[in-house]
PDB file of N, CA and C in Angstrom:
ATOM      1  N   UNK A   1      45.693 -27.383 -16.476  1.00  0.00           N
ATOM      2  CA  UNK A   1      45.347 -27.751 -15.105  1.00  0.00           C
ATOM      3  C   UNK A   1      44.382 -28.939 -15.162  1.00  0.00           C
ATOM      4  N   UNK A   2      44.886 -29.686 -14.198  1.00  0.00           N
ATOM      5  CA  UNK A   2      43.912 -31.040 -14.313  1.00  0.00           C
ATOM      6  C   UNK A   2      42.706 -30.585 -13.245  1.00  0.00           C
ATOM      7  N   UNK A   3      41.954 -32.048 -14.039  1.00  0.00           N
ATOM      8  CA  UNK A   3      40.073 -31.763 -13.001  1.00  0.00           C
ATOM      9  C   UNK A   3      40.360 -31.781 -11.657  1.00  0.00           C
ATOM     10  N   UNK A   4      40.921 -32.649 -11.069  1.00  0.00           N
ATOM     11  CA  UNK A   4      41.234 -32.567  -9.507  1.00  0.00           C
ATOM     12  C   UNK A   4      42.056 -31.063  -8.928  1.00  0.00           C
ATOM     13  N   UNK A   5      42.768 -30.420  -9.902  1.00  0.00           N
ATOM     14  CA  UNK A   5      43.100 -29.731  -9.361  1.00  0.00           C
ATOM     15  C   UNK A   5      42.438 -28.746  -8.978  1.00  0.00           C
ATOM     16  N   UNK A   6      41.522 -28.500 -10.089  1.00  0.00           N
ATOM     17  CA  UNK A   6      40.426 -27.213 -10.264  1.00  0.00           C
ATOM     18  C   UNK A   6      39.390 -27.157  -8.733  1.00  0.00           C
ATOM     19  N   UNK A   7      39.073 -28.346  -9.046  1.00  0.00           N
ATOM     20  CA  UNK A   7      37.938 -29.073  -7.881  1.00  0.00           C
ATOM     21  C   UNK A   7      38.675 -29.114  -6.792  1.00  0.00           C
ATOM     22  N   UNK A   8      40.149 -29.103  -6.136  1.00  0.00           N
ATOM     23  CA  UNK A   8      40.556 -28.249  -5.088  1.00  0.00           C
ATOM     24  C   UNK A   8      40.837 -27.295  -4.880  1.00  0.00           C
ATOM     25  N   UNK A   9      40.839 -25.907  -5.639  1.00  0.00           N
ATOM     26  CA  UNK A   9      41.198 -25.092  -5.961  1.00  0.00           C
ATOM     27  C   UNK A   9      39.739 -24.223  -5.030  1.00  0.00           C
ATOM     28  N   UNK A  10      38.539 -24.917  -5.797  1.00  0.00           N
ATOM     29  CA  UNK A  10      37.332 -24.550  -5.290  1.00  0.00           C
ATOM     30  C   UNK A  10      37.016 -24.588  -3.929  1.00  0.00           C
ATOM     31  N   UNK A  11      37.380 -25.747  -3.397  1.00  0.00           N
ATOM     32  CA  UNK A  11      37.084 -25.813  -1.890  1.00  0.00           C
ATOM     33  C   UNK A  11      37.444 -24.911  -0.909  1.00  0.00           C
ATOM     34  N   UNK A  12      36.929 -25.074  -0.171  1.00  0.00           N
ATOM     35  CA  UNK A  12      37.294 -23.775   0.936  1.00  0.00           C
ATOM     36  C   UNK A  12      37.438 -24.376   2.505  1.00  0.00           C
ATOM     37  N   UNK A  13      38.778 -24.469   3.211  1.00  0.00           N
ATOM     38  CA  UNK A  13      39.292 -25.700   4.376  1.00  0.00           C
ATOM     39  C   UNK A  13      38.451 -24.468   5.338  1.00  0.00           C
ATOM     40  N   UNK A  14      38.235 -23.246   5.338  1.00  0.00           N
ATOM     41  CA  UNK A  14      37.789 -22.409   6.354  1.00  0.00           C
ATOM     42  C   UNK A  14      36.405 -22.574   6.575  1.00  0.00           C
ATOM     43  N   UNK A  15      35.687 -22.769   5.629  1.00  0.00           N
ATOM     44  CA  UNK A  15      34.165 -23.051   5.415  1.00  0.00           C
ATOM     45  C   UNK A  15      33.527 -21.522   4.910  1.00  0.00           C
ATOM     46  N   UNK A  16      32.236 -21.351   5.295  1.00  0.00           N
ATOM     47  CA  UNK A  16      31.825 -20.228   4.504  1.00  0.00           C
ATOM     48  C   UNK A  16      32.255 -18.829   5.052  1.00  0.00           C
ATOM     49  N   UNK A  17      32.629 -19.143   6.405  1.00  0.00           N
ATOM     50  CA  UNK A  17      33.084 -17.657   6.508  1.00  0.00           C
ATOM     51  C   UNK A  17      32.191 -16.858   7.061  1.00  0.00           C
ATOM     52  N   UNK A  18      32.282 -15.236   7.000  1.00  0.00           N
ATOM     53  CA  UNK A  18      31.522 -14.508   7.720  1.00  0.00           C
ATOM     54  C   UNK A  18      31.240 -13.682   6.562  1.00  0.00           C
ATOM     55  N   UNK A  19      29.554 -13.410   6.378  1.00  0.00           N
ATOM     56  CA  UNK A  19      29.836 -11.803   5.385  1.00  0.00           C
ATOM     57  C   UNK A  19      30.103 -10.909   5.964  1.00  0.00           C
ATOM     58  N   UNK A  20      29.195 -10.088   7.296  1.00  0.00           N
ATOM     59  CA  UNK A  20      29.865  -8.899   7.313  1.00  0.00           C
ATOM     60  C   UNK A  20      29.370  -7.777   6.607  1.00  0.00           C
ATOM     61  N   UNK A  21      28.202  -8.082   5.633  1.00  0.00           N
ATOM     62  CA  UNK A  21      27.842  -7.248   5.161  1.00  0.00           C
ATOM     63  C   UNK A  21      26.410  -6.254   6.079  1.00  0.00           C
ATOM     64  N   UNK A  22      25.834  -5.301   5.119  1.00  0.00           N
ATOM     65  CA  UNK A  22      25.389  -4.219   5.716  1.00  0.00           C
ATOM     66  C   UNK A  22      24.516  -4.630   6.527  1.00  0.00           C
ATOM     67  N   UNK A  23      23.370  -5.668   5.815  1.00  0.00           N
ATOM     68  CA  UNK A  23      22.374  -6.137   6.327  1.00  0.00           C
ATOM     69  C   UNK A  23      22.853  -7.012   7.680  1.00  0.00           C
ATOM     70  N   UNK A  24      23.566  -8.049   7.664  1.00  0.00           N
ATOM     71  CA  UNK A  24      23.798  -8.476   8.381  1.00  0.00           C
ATOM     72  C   UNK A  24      23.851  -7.703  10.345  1.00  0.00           C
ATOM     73  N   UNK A  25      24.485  -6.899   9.826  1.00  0.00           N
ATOM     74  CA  UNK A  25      24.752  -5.514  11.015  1.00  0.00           C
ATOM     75  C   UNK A  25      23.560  -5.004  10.966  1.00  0.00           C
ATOM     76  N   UNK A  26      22.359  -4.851  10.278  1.00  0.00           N
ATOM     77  CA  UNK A  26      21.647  -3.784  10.618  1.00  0.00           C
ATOM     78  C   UNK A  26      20.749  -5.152  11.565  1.00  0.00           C
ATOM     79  N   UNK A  27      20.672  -5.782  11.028  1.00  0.00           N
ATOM     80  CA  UNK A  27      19.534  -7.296  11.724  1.00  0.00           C
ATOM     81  C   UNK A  27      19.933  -7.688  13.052  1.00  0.00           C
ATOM     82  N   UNK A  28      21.694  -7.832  13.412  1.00  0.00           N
ATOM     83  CA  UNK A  28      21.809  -7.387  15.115  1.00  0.00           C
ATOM     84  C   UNK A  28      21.749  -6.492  15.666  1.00  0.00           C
ATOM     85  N   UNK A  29      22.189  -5.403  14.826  1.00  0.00           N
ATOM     86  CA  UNK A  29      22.144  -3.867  16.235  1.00  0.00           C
ATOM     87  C   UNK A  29      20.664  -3.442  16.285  1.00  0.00           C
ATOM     88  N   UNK A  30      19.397  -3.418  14.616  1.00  0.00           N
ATOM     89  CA  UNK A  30      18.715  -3.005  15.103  1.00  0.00           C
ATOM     90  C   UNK A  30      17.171  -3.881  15.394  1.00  0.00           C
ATOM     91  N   UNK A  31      17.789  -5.114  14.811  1.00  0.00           N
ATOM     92  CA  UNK A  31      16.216  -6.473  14.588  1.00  0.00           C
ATOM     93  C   UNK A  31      16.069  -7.069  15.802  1.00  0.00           C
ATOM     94  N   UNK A  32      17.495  -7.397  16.116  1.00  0.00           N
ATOM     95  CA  UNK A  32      16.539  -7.948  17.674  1.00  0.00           C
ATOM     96  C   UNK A  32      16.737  -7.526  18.866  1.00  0.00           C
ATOM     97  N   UNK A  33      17.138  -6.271  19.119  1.00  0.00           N
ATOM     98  CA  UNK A  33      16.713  -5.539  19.965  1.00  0.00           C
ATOM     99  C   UNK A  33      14.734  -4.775  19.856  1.00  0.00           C
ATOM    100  N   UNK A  34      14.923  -4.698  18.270  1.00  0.00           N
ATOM    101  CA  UNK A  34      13.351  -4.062  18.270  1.00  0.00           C
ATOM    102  C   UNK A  34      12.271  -5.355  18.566  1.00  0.00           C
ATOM    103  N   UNK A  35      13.087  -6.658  18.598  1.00  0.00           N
ATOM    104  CA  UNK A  35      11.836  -7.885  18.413  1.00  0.00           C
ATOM    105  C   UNK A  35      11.632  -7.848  19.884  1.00  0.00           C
ATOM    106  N   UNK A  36      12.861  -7.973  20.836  1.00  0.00           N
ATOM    107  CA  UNK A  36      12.566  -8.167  22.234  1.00  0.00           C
ATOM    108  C   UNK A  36      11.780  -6.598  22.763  1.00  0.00           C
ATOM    109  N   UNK A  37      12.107  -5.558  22.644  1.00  0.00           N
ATOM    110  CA  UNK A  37      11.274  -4.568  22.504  1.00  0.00           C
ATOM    111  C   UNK A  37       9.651  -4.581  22.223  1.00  0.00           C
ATOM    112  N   UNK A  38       9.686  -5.077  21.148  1.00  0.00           N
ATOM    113  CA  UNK A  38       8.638  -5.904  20.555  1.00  0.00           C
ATOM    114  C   UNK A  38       7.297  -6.620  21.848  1.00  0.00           C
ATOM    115  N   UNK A  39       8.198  -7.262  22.140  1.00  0.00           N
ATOM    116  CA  UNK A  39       7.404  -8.574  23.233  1.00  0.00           C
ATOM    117  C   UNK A  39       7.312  -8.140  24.545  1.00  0.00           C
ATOM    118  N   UNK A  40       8.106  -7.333  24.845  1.00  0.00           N
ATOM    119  CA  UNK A  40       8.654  -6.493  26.214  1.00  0.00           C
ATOM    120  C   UNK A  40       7.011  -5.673  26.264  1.00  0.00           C
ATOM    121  N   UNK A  41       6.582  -4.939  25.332  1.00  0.00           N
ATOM    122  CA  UNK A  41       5.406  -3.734  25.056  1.00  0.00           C
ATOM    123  C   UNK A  41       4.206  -5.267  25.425  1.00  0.00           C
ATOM    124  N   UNK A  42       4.054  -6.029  24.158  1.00  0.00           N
ATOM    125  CA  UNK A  42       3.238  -6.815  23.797  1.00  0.00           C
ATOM    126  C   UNK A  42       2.498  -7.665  25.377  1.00  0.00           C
ATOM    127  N   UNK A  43       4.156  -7.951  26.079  1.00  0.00           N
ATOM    128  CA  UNK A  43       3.166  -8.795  27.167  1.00  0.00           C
ATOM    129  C   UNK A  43       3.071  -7.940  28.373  1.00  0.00           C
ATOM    130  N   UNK A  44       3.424  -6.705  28.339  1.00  0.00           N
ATOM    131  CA  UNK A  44       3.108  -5.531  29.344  1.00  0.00           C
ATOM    132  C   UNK A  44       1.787  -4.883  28.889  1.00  0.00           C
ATOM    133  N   UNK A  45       1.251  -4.805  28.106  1.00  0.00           N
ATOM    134  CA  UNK A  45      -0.413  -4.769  27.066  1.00  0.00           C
ATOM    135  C   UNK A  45      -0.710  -5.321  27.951  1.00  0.00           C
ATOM    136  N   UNK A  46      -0.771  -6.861  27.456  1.00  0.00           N
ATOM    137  CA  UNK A  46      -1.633  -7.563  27.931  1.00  0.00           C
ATOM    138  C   UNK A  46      -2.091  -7.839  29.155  1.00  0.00           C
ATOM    139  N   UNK A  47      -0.839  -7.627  29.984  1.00  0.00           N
ATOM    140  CA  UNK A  47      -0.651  -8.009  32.053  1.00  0.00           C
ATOM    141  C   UNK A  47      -1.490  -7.026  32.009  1.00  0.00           C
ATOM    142  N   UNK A  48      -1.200  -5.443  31.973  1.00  0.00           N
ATOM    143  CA  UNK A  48      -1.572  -4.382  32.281  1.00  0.00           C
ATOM    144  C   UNK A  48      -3.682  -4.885  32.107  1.00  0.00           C
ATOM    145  N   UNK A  49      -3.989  -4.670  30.857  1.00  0.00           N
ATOM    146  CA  UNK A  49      -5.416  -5.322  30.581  1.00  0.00           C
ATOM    147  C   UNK A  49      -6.017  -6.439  31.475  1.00  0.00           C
ATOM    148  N   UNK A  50      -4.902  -7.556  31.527  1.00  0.00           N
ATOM    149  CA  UNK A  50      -5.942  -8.538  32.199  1.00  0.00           C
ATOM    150  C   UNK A  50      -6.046  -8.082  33.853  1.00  0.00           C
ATOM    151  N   UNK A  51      -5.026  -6.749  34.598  1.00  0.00           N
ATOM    152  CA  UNK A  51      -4.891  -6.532  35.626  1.00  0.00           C
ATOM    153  C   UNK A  51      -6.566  -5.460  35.541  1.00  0.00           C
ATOM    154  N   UNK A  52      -6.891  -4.842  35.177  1.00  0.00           N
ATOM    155  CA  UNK A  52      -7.761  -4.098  34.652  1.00  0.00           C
ATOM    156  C   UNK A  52      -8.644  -4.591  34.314  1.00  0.00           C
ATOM    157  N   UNK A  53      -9.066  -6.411  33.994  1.00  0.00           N
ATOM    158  CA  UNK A  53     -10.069  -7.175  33.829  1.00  0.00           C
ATOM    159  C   UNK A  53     -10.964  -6.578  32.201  1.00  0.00           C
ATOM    160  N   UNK A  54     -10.051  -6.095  31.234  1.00  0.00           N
ATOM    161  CA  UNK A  54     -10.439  -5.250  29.969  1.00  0.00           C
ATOM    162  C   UNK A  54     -10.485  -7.068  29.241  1.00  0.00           C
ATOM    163  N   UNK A  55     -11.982  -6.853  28.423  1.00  0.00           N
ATOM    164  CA  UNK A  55     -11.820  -8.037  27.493  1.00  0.00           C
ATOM    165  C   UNK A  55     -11.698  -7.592  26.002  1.00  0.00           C
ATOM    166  N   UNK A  56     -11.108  -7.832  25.448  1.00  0.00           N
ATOM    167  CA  UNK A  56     -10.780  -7.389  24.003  1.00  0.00           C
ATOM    168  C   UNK A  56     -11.411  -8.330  23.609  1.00  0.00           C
ATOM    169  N   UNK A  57     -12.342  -7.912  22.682  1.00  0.00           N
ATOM    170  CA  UNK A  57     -13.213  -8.860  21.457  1.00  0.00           C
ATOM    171  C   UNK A  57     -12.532  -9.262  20.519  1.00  0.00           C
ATOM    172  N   UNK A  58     -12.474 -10.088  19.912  1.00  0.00           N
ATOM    173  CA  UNK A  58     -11.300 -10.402  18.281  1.00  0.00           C
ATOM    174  C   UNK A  58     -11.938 -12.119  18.175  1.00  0.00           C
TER     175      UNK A  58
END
């Protein structure tokens, strides 16, 4: 087999494709639902506090 052939052989006309793997699935069903979750708590904290006039020291 010649070099050009090999070196098309390699290429891929679809591109990389999808994995599909485990992680992948666990990072949409359960990462960013927990991130917006996340921020959902975080800036309801804070409204709630500054409605309440609470100063947090830090």
């Amino acid at each position: 087999m010649s070099e050009e052939q090999q070196n098309n052989d390699d290429f891929n006309e679809d591109g990389p494709g999808v994995d599909g793997g485990l992680g992948s699935w666990l990072y949409v069903l359960g990462g960013i639902p927990m991130m917006i979750l996340f921020f959902v708590v975080l800036f309801g904290l804070v409204g709630s506090c500054d409605a309440q006039n609470i100063m947090l020291h830090g």
